[in-house]
N, C-alpha and C. Protein backbone atom coordinates (compact mmCIF):
# COMPACT_ATOMS: atom_id res chain seq x y z
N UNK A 1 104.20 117.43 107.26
CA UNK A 1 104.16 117.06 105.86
C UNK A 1 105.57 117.15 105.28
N UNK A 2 105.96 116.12 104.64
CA UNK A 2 107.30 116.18 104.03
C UNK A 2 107.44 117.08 102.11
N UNK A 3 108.47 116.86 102.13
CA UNK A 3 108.82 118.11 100.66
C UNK A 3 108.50 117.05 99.30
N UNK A 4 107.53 115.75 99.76
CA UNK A 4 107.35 115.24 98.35
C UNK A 4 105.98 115.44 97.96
N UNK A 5 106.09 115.47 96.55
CA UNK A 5 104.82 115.71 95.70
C UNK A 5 103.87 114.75 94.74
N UNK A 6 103.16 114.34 95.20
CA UNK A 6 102.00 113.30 94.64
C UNK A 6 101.34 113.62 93.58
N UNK A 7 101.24 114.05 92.24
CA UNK A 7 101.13 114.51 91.11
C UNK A 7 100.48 113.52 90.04
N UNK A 8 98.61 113.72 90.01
CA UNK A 8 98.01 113.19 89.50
C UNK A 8 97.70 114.04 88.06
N UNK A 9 98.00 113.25 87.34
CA UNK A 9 98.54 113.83 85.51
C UNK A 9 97.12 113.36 85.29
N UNK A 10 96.23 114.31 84.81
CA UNK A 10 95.12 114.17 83.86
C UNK A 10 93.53 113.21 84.44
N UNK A 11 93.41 113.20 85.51
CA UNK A 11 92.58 112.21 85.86
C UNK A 11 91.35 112.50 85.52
N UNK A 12 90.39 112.92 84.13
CA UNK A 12 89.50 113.78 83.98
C UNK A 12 88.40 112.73 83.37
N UNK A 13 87.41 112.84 83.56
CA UNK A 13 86.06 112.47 82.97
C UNK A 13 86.52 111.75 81.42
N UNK A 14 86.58 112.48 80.66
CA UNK A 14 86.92 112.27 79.08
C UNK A 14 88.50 111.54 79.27
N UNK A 15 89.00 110.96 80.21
CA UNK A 15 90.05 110.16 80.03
C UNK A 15 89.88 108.63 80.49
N UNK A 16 88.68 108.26 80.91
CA UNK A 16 88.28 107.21 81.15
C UNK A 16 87.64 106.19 80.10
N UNK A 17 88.25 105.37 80.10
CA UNK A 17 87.80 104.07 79.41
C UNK A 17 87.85 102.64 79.89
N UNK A 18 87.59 101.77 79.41
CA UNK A 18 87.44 100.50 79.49
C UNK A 18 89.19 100.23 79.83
N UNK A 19 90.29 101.34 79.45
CA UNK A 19 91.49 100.88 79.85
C UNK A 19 91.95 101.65 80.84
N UNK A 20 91.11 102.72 81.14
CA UNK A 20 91.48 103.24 82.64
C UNK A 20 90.22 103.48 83.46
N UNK A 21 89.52 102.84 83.63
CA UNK A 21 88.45 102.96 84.24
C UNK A 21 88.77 102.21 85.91
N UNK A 22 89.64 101.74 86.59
CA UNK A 22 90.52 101.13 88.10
C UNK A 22 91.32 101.94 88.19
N UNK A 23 91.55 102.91 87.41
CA UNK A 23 92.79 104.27 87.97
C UNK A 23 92.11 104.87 89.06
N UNK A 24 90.91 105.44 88.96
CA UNK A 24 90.75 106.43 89.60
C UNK A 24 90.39 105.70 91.26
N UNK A 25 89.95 104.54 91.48
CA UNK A 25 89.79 103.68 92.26
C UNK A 25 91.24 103.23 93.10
N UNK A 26 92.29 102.80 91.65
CA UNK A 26 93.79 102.89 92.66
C UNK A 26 94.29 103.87 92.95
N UNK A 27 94.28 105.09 92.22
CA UNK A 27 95.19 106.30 92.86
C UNK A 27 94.92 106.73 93.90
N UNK A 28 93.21 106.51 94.26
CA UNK A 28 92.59 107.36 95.51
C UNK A 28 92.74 106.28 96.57
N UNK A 29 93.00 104.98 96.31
CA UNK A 29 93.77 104.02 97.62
C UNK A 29 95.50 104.54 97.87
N UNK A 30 96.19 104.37 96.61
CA UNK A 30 97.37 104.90 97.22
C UNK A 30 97.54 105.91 97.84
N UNK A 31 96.50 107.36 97.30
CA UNK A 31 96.76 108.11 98.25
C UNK A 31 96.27 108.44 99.84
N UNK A 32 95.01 107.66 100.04
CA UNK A 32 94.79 107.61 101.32
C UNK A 32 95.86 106.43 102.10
N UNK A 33 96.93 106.18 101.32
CA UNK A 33 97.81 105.40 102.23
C UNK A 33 98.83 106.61 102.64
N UNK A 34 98.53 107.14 102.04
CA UNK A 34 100.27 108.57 101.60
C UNK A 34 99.47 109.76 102.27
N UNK A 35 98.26 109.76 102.86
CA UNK A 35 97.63 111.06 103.01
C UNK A 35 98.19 111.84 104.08
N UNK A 36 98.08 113.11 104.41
CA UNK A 36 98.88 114.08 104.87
C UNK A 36 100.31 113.77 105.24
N UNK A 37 101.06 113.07 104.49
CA UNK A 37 102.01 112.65 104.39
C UNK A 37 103.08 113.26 103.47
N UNK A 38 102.23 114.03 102.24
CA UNK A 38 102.83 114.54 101.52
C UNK A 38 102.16 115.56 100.57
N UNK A 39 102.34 116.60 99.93
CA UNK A 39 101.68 117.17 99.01
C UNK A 39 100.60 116.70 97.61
N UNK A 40 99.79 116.35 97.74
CA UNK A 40 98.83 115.73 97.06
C UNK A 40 98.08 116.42 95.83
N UNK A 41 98.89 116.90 94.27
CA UNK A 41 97.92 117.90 93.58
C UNK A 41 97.69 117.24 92.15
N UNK A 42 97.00 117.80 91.23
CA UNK A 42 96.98 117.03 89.97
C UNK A 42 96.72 118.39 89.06
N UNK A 43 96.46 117.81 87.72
CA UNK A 43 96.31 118.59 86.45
C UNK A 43 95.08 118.22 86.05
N UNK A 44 94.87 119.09 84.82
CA UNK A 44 93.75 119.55 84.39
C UNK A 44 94.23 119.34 82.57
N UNK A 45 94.11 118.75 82.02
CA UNK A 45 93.90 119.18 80.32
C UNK A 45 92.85 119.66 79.77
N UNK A 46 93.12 120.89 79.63
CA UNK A 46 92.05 121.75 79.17
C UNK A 46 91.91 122.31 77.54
N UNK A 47 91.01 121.37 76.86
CA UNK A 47 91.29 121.75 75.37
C UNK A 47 90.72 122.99 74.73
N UNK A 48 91.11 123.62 73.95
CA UNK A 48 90.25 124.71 73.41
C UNK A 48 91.10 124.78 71.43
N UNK A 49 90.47 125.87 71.00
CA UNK A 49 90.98 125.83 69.57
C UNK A 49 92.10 125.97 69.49
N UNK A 50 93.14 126.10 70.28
CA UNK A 50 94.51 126.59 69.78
C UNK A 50 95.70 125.64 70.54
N UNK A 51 94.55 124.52 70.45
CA UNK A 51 96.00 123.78 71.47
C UNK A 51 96.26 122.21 70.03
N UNK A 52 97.45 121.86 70.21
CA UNK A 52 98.11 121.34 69.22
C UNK A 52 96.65 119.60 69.00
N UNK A 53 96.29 119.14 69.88
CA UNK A 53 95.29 118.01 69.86
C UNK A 53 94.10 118.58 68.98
N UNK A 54 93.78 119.65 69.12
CA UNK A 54 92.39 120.46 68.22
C UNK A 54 92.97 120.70 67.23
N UNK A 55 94.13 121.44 66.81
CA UNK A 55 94.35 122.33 65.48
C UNK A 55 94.77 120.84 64.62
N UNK A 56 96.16 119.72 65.07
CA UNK A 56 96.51 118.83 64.49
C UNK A 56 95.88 117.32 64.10
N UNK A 57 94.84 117.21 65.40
CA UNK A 57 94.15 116.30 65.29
C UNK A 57 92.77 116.08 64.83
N UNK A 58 92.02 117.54 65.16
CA UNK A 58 90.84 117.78 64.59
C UNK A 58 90.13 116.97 66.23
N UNK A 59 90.66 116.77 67.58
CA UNK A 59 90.18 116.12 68.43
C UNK A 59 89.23 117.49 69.83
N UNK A 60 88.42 117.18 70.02
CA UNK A 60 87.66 118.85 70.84
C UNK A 60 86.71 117.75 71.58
N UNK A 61 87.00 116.96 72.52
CA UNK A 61 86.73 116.49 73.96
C UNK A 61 87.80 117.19 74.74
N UNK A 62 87.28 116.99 75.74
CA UNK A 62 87.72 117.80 76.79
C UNK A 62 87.98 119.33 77.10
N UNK A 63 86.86 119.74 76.22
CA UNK A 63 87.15 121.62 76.19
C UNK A 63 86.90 122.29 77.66
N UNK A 64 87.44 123.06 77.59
CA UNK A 64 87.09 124.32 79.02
C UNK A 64 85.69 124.10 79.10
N UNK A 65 85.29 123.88 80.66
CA UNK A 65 83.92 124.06 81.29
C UNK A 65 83.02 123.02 80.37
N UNK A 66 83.53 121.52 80.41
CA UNK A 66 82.35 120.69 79.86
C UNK A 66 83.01 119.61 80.68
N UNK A 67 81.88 118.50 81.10
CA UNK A 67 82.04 117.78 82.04
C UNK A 67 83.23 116.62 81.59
N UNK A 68 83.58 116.33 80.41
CA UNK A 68 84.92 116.22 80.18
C UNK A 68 86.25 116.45 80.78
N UNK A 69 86.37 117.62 80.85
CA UNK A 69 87.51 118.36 80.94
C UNK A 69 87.40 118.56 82.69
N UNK A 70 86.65 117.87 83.28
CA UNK A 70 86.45 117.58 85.11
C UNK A 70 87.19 116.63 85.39
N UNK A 71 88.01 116.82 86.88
CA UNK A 71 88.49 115.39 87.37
C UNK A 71 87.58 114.85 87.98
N UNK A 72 87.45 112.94 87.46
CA UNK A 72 86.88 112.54 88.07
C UNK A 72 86.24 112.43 89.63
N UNK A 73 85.07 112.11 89.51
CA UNK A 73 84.55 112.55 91.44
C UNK A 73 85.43 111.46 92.41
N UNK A 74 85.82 110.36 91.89
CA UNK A 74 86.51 109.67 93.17
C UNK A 74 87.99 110.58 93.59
N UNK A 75 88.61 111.46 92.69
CA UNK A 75 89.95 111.96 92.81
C UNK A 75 89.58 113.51 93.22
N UNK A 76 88.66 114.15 92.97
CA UNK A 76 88.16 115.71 93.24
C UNK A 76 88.91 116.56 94.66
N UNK A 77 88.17 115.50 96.12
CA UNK A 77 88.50 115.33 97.31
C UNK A 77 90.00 115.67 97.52
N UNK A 78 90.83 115.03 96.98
CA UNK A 78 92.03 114.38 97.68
C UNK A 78 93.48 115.44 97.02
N UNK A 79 92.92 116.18 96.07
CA UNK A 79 94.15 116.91 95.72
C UNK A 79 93.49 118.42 96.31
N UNK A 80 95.32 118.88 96.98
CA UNK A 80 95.35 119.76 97.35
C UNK A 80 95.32 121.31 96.48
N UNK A 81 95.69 121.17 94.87
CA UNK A 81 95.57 122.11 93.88
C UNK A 81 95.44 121.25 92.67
N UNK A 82 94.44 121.92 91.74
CA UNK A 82 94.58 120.90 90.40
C UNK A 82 95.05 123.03 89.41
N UNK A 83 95.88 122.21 88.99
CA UNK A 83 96.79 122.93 87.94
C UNK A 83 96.06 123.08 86.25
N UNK A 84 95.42 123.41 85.97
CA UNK A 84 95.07 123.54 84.00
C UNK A 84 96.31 123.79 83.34
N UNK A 85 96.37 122.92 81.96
CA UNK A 85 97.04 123.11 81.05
C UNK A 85 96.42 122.93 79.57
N UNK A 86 97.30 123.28 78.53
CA UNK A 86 96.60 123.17 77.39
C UNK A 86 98.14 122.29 76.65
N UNK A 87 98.58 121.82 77.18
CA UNK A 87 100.03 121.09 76.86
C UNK A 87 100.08 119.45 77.22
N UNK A 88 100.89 119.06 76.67
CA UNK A 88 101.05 117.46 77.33
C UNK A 88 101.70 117.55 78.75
N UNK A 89 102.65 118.26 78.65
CA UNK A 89 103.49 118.54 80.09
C UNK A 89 103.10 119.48 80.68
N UNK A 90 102.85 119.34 81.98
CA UNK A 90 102.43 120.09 83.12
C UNK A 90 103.58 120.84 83.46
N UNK A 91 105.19 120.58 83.02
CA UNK A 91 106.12 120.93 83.86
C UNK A 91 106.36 122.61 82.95
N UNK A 92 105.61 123.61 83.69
CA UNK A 92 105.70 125.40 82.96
C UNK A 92 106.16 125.63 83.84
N UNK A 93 105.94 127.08 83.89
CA UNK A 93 106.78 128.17 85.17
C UNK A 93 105.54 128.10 86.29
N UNK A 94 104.33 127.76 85.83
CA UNK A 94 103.40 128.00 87.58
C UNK A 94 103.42 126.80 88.43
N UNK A 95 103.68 125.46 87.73
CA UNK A 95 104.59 124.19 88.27
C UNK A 95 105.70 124.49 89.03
N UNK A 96 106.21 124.98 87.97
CA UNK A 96 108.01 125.19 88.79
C UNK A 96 108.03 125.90 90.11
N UNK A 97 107.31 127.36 89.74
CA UNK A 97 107.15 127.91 91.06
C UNK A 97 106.36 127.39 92.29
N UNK A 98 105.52 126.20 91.75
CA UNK A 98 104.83 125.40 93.07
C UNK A 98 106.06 124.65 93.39
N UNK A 99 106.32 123.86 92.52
CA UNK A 99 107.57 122.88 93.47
C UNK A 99 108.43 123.60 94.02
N UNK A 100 108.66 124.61 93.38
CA UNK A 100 110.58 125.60 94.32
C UNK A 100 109.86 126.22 95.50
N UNK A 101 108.45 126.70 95.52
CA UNK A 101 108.08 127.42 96.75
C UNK A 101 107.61 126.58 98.12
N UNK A 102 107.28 124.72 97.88
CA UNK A 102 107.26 124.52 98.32
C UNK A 102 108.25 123.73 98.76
N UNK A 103 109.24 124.08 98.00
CA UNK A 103 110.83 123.13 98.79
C UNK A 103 110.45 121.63 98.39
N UNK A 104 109.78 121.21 97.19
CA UNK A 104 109.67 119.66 96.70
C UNK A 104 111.02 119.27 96.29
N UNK A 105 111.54 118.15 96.74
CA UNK A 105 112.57 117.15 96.75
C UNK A 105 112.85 116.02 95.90
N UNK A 106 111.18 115.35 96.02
CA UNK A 106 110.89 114.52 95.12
C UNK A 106 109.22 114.83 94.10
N UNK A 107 109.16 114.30 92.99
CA UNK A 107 107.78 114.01 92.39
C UNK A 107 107.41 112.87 92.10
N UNK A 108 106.20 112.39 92.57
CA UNK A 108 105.89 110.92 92.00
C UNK A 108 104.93 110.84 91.15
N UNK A 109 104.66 109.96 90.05
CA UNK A 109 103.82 110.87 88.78
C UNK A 109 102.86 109.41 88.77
N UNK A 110 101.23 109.83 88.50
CA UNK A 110 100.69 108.83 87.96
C UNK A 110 99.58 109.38 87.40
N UNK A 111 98.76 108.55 87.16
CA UNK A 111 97.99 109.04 85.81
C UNK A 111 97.81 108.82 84.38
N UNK A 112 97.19 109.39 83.57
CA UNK A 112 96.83 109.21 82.14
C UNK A 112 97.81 110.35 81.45
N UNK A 113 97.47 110.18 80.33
CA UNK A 113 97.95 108.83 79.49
C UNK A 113 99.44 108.77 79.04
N UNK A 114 99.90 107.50 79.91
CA UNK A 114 101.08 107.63 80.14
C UNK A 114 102.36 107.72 78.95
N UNK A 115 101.79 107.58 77.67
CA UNK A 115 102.36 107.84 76.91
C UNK A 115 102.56 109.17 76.09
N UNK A 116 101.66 109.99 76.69
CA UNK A 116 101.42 111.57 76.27
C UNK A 116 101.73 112.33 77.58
N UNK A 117 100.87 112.70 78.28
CA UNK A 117 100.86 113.71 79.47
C UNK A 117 102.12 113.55 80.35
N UNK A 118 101.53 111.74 80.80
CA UNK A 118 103.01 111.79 82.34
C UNK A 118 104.01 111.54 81.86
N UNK A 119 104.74 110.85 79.91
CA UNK A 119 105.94 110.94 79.99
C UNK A 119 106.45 112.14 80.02
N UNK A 120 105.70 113.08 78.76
CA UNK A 120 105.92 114.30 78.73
C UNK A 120 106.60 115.52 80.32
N UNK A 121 105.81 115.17 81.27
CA UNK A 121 105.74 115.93 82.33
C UNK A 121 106.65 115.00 83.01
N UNK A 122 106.60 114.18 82.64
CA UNK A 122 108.50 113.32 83.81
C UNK A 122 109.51 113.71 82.95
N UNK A 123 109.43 113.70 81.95
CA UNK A 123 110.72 113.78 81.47
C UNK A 123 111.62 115.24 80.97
N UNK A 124 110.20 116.44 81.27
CA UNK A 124 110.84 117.56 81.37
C UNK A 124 111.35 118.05 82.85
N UNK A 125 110.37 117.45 84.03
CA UNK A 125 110.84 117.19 85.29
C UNK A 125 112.63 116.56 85.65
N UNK A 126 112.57 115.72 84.56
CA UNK A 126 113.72 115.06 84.91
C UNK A 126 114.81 115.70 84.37
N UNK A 127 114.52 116.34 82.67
CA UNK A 127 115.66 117.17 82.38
C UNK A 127 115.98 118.63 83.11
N UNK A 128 115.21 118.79 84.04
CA UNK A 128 115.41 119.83 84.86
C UNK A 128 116.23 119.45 86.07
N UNK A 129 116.02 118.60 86.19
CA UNK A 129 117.15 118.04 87.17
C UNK A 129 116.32 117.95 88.51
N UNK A 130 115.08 117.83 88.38
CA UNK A 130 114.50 117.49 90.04
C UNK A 130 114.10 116.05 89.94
N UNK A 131 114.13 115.50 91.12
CA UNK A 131 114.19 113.89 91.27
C UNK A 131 112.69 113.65 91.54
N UNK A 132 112.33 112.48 90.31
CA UNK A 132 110.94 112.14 89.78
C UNK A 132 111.21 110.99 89.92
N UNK A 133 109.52 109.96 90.10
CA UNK A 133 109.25 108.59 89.48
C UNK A 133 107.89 108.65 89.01
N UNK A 134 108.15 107.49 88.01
CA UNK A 134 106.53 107.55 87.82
C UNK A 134 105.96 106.03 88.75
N UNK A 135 105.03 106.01 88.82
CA UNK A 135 104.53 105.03 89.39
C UNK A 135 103.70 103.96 88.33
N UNK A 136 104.34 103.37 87.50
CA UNK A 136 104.18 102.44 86.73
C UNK A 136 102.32 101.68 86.70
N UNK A 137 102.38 101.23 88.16
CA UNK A 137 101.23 100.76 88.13
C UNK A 137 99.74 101.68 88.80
N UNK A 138 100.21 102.62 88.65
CA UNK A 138 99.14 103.88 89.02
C UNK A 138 98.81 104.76 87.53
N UNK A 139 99.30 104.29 86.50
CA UNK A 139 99.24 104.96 84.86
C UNK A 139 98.19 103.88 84.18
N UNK A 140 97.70 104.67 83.02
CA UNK A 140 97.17 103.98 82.01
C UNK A 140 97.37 104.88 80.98
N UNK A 141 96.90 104.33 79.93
CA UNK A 141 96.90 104.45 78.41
C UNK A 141 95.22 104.78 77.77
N UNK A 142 94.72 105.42 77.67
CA UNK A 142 93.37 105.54 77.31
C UNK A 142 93.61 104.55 75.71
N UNK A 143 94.44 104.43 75.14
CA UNK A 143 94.49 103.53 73.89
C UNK A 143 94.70 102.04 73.90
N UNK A 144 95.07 101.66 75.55
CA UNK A 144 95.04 100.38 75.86
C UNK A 144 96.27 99.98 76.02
N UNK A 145 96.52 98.79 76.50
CA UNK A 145 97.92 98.40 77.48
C UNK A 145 99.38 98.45 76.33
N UNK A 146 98.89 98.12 75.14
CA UNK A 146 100.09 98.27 74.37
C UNK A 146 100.77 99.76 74.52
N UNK A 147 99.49 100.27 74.68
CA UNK A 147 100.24 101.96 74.47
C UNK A 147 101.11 102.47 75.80
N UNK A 148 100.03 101.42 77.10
CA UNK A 148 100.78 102.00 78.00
C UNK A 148 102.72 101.72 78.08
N UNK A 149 102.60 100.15 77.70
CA UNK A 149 103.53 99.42 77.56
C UNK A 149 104.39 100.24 77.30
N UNK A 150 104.34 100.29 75.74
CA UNK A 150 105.18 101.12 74.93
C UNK A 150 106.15 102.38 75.83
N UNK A 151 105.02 103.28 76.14
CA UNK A 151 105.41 104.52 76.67
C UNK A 151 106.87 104.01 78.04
N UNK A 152 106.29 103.10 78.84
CA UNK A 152 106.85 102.50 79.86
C UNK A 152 108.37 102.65 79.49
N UNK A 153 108.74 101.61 78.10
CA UNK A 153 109.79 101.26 77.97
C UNK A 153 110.69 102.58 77.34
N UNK A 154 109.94 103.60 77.40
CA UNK A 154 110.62 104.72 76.72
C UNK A 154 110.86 105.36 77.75
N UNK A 155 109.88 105.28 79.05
CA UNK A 155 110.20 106.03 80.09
C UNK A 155 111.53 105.25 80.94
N UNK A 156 111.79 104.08 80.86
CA UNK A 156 112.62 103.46 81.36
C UNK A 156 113.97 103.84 80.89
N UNK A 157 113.94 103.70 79.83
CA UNK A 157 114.85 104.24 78.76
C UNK A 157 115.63 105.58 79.12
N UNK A 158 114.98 106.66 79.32
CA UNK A 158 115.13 107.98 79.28
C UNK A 158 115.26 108.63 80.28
N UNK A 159 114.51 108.33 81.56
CA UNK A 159 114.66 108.96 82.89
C UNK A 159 114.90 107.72 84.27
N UNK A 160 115.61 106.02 83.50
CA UNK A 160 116.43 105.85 84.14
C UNK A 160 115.43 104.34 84.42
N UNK A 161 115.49 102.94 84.53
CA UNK A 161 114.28 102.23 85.05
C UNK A 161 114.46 102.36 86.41
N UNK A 162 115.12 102.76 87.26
CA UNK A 162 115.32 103.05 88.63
C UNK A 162 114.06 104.08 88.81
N UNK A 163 113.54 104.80 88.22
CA UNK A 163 112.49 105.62 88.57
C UNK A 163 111.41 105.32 88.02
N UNK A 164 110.90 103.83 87.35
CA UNK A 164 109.81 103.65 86.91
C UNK A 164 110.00 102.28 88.35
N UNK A 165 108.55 102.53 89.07
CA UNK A 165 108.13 101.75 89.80
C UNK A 165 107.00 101.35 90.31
N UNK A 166 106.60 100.72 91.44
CA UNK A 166 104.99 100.47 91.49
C UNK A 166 104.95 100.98 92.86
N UNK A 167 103.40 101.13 92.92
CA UNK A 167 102.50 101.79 93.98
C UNK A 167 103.26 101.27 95.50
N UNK A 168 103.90 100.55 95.33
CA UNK A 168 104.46 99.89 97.12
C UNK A 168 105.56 99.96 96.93
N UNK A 169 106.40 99.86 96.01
CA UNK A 169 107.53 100.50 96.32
C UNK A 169 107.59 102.23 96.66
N UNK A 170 106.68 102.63 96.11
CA UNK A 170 106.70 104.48 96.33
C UNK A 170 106.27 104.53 98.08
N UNK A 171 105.11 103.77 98.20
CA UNK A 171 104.55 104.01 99.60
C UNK A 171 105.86 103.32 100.15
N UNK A 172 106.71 102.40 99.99
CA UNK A 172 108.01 102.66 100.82
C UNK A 172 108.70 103.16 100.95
N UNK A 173 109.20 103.78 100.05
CA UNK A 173 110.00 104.89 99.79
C UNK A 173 109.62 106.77 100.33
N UNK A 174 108.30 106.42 100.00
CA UNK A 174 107.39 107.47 100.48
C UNK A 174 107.90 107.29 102.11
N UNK A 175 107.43 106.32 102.85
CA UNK A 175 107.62 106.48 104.16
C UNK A 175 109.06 106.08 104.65
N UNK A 176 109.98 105.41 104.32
CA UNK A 176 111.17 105.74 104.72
C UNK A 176 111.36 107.12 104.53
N UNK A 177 111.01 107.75 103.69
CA UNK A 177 111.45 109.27 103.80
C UNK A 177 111.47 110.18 104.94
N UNK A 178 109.75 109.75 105.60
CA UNK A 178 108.92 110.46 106.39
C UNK A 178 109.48 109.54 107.50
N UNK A 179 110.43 108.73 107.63
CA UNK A 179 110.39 108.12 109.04
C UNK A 179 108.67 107.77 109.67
N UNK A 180 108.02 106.75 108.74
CA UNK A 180 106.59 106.11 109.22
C UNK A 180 106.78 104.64 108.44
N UNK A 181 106.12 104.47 109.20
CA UNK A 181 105.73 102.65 108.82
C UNK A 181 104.12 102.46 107.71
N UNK A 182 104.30 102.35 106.83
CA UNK A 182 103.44 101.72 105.40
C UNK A 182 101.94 101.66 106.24
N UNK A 183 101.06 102.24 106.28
CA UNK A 183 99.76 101.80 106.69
C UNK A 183 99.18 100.85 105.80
């Protein structure tokens, strides 16, 4: 297994809609292309009363222990740790200490909603100085393509368009790494 990390941002029950409802269908193809190939884990948004979406928004889907706040059953399988947060960004100290303990090199980010969670969590990734992409066409927007859009061009913007890319360029990149040929 090589030192990169496959990092599924939010893939939960209550994040599915009519605009991400083929995520959970593509991420779990890309990653059985990438499988034991690389570190495979995701997150958890876990809402409760004291997190900024409840107190500011008045919003309480996805609370602790309701079938909401579950990753979907096609993605359950395939990650090796799912991480809880009560933040947009995943990137804290029990992150950090997963990536530094396992000697991660690279992160590749996909998932919901790419204008909240995975910019958030790429772009504190990135001001940390560890080498990220997101995978452009492995994201959605639970608010619909404008939103994803949007977010896109901010992520392009900010952590470089060299690191916003799609699902086959990563699985190439992915396997030039690993010295393997693209299944």
């Amino acid at each position: 297994m090589s030192n990169i990390l496959f990092l599924i941002i939010d893939m939960q029950n209550g994040f599915i809609n009519g605009f991400t409802q083929n995520l959970p269908e593509k991420i779990r193809e890309f990653q059985a292309r990438i499988n034991d190939r690389v570190i495979t884990a995701g997150t958890r948004y876990v809402n409760h009363e004291h997190t900024a979406c409840y107190v500011f928004e008045g919003w309480k889907s996805c609370m602790a222990g309701s079938e909401e706040a579950e990753i979907v059953p096609e993605l359950r399988g395939c990650m090796e740790r799912v991480f809880d947060k009560d933040k947009y960004s995943c990137w804290n100290d029990e992150m950090k200490a997963f990536v530094r303990d396992n000697e991660i090199e690279k992160i590749y980010f996909a998932g919901v909603n790419t204008g909240c969670c995975v910019l958030h969590s790429a772009m504190d990734c990135y001001n940390d100085l560890v080498d990220c992409a997101v995978i452009e066409d492995l994201c959605g927007s639970t608010s619909g393509t404008e939103e994803h859009e949007a977010a896109l061009v901010v992520l392009r913007s900010c952590i470089t368009k060299e690191r916003m890319i799609t699902a086959e360029r990563a699985c190439e990149e992915i396997c030039a790494v690993i010295g393997d040929a693209a299944k």
